[in-house]
N, C-alpha and C. Protein backbone atom coordinates (compact mmCIF):
# COMPACT_ATOMS: atom_id res chain seq x y z
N UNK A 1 94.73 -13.89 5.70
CA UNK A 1 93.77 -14.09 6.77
C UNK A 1 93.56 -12.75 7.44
N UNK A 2 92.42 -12.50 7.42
CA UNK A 2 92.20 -11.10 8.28
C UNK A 2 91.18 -11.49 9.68
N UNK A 3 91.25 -10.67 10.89
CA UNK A 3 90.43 -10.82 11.63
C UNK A 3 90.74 -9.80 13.30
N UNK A 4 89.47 -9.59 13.78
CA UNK A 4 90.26 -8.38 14.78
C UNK A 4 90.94 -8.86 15.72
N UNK A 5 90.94 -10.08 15.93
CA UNK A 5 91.94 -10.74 16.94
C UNK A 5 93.69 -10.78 16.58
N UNK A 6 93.79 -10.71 14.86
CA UNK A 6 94.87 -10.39 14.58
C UNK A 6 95.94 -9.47 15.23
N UNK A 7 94.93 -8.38 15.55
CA UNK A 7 95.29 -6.91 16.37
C UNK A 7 95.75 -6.89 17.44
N UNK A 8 94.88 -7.32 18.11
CA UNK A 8 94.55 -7.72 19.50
C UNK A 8 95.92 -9.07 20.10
N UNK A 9 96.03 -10.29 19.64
CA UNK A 9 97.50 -10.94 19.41
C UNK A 9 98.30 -11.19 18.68
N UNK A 10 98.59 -10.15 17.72
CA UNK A 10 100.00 -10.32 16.93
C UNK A 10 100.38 -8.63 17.02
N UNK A 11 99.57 -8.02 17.40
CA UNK A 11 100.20 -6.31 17.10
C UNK A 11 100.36 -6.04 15.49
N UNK A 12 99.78 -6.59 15.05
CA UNK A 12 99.54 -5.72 13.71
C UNK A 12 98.20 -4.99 13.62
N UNK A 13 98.33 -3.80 13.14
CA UNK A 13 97.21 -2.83 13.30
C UNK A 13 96.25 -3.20 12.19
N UNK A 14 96.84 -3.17 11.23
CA UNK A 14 95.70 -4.01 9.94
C UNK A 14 95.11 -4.98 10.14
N UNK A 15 95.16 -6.26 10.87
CA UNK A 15 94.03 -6.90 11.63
C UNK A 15 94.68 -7.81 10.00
N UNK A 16 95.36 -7.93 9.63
CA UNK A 16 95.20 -8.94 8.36
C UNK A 16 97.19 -10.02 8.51
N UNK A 17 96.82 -11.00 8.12
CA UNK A 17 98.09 -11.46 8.00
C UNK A 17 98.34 -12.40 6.61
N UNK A 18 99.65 -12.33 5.83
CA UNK A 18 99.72 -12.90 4.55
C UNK A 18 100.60 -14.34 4.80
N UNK A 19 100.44 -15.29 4.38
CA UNK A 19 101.14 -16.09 3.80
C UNK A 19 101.20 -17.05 4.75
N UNK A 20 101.76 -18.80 4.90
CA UNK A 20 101.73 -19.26 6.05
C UNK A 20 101.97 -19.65 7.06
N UNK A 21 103.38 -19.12 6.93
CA UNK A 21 104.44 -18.50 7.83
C UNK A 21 103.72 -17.68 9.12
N UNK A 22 103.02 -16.82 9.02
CA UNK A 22 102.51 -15.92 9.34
C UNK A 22 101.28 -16.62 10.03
N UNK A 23 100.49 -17.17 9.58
CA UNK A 23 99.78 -17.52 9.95
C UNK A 23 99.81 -18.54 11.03
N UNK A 24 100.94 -19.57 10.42
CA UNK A 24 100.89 -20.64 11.62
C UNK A 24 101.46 -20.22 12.78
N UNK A 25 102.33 -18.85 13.01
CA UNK A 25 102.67 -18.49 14.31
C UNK A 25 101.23 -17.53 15.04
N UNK A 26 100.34 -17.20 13.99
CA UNK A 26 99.03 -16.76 15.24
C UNK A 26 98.48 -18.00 15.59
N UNK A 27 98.45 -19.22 14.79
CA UNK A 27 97.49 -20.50 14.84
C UNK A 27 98.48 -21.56 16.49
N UNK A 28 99.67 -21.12 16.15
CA UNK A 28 100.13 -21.71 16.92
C UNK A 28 100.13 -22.47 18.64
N UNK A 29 99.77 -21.12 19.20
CA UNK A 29 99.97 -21.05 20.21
C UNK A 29 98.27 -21.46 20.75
N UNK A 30 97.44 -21.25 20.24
CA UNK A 30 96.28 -21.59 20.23
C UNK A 30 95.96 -23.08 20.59
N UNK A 31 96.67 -23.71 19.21
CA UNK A 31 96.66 -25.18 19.36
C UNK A 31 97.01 -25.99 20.34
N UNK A 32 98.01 -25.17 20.86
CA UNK A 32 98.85 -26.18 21.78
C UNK A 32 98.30 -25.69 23.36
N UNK A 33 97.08 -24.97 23.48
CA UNK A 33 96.45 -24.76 24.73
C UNK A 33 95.81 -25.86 25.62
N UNK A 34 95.96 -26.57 26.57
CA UNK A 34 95.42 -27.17 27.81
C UNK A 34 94.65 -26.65 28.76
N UNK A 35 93.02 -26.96 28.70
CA UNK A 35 92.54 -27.24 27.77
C UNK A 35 92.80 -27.14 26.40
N UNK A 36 92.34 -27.90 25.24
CA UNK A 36 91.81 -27.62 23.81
C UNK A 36 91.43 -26.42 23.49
N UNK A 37 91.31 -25.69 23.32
CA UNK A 37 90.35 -24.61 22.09
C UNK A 37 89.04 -25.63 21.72
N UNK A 38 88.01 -25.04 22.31
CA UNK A 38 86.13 -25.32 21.78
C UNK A 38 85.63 -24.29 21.33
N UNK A 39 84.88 -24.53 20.31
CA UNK A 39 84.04 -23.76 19.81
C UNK A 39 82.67 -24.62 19.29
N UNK A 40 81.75 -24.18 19.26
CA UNK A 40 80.20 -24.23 19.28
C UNK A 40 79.93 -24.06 18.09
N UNK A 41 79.27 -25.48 17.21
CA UNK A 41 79.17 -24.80 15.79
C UNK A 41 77.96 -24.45 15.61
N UNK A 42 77.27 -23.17 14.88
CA UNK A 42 75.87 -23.04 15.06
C UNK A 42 75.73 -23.77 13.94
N UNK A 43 76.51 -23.01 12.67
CA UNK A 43 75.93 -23.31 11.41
C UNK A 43 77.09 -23.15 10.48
N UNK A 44 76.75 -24.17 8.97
CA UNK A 44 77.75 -23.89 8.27
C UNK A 44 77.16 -23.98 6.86
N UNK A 45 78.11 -22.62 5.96
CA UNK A 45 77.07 -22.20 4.82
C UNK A 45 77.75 -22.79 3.69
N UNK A 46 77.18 -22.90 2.51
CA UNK A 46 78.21 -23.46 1.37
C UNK A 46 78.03 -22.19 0.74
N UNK A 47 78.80 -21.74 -0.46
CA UNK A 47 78.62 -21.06 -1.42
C UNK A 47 79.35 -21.70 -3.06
N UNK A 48 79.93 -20.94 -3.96
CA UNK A 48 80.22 -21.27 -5.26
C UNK A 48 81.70 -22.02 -5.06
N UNK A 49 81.94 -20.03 -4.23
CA UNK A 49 84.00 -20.74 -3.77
C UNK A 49 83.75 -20.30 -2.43
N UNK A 50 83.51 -20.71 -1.62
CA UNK A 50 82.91 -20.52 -0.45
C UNK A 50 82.29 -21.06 1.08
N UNK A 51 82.50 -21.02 1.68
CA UNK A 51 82.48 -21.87 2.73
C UNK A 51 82.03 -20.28 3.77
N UNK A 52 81.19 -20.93 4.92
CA UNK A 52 81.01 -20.12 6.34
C UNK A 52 80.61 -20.57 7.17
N UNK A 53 81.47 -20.17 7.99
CA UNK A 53 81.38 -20.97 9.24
C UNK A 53 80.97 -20.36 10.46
N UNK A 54 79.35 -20.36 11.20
CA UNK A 54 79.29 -20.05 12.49
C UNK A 54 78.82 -20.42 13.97
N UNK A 55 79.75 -19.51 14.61
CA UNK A 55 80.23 -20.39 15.72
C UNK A 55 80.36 -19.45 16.97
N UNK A 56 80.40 -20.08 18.21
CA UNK A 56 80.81 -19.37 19.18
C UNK A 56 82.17 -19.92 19.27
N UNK A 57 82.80 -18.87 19.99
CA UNK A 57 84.27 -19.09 20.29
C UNK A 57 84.36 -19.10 21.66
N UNK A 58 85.98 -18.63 21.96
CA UNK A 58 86.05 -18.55 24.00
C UNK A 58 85.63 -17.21 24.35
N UNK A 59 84.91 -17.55 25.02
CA UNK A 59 84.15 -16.17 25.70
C UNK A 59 82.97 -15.88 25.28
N UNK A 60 82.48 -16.85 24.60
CA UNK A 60 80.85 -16.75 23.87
C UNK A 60 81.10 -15.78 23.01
N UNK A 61 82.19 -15.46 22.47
CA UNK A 61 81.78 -14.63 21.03
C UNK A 61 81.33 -15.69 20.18
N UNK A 62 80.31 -14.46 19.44
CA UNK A 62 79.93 -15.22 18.13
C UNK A 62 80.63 -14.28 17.22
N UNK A 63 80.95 -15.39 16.14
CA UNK A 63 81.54 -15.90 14.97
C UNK A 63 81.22 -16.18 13.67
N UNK A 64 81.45 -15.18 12.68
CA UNK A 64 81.88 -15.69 11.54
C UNK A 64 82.99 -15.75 10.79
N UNK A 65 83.25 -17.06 10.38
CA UNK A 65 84.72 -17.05 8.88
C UNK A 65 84.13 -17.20 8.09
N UNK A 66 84.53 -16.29 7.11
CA UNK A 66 84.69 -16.76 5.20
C UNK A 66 85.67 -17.17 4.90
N UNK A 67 85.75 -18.22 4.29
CA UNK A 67 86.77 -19.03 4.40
C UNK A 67 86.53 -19.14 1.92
N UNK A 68 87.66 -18.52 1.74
CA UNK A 68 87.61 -18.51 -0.15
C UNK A 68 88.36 -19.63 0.02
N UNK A 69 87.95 -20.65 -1.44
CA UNK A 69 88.26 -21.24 -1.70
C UNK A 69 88.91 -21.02 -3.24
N UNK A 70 90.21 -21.81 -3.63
CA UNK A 70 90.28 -22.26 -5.26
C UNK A 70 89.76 -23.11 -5.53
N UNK A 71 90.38 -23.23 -7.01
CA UNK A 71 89.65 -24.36 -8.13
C UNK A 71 90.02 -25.73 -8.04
N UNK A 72 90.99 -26.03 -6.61
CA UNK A 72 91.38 -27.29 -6.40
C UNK A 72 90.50 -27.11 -4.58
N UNK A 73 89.71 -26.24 -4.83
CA UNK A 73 89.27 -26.02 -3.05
C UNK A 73 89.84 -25.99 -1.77
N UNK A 74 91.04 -25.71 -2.29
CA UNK A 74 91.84 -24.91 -0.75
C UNK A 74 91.38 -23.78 -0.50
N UNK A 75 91.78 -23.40 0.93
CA UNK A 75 91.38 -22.29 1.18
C UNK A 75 92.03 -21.41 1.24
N UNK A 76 92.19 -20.28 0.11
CA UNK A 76 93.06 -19.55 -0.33
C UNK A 76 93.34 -18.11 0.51
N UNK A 77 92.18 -17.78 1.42
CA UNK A 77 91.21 -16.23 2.16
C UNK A 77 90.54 -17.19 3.20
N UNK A 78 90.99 -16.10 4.47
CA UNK A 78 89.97 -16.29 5.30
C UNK A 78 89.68 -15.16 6.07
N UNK A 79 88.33 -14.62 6.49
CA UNK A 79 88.32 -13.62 7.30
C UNK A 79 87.14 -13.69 7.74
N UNK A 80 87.65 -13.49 9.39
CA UNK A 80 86.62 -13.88 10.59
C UNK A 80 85.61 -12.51 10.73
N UNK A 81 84.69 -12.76 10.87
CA UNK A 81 83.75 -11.66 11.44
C UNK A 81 82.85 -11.40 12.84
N UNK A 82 82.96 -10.74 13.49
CA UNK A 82 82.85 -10.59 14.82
C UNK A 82 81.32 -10.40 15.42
N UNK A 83 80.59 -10.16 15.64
CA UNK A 83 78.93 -10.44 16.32
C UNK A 83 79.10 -8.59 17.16
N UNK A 84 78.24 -8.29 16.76
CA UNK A 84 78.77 -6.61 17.68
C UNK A 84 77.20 -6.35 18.67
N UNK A 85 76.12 -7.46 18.26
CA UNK A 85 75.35 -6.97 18.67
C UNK A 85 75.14 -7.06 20.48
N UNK A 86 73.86 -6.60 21.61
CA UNK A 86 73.99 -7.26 22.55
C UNK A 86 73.40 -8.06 22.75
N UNK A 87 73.06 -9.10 21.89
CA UNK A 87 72.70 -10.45 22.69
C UNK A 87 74.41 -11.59 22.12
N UNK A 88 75.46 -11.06 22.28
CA UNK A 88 76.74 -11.64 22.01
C UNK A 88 76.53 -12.33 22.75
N UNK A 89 76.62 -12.84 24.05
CA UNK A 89 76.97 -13.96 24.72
C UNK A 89 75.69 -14.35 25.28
N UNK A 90 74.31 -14.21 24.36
CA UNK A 90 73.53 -15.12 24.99
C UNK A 90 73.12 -16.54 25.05
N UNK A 91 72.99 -17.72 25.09
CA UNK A 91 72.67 -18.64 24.78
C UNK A 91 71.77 -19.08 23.41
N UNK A 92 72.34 -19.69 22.89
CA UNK A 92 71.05 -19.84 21.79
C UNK A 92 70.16 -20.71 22.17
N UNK A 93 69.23 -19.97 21.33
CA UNK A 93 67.45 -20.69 21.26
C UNK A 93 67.28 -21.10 20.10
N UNK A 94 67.22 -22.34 20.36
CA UNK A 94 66.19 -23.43 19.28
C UNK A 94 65.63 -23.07 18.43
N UNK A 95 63.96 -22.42 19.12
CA UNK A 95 63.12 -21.81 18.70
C UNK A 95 63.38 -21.03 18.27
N UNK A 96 64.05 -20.09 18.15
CA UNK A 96 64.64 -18.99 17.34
C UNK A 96 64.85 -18.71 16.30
N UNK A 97 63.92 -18.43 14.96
CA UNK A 97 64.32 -18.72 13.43
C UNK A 97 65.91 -17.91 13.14
């Protein structure tokens, strides 16, 4: 799993984490927040082995995961991608192709 929040709460500088050990202690603490964790789904993409998912998160970031899949469709890879532009926390529009 890679993503820049990796950085940001686990202190690893590579922004990436292996295996799921690893993972369920960044996922962890998340889960068990009061409130929930919401996120806003805009849209979600299919591909071959492939999945994407986007979304706002907390703080109105927008969001993307690639989320790889195997040949039994787990999800083997995931890595979030971050929105850098400035309309990050604007509201979305409908109308908006």
């Amino acid at each position: 799993m890679s993503s820049p929040l990796i950085i940001e709460r686990m202190g690893e500088p590579s922004g990436v984490l292996r295996g799921k050990d690893a993972i369920r202690r960044y996922w962890e603490p998340s889960v068990r927040l009061v409130p929930p964790l919401c996120f806003e789904l805009i849209e979600v993409y299919a591909g071959i082995d492939c999945i994407v998912i986007h979304y706002r998160s907390i703080g109105r970031r927008v969001v993307v995961e690639v989320l790889t899949l195997d040949d039994q469709r787990r999800v083997i890879r995931g890595a979030a991608c971050w929105c850098t532009t400035a309309t990050q926390g604007a509201p979305l529009d409908p109308a908006t192709p």
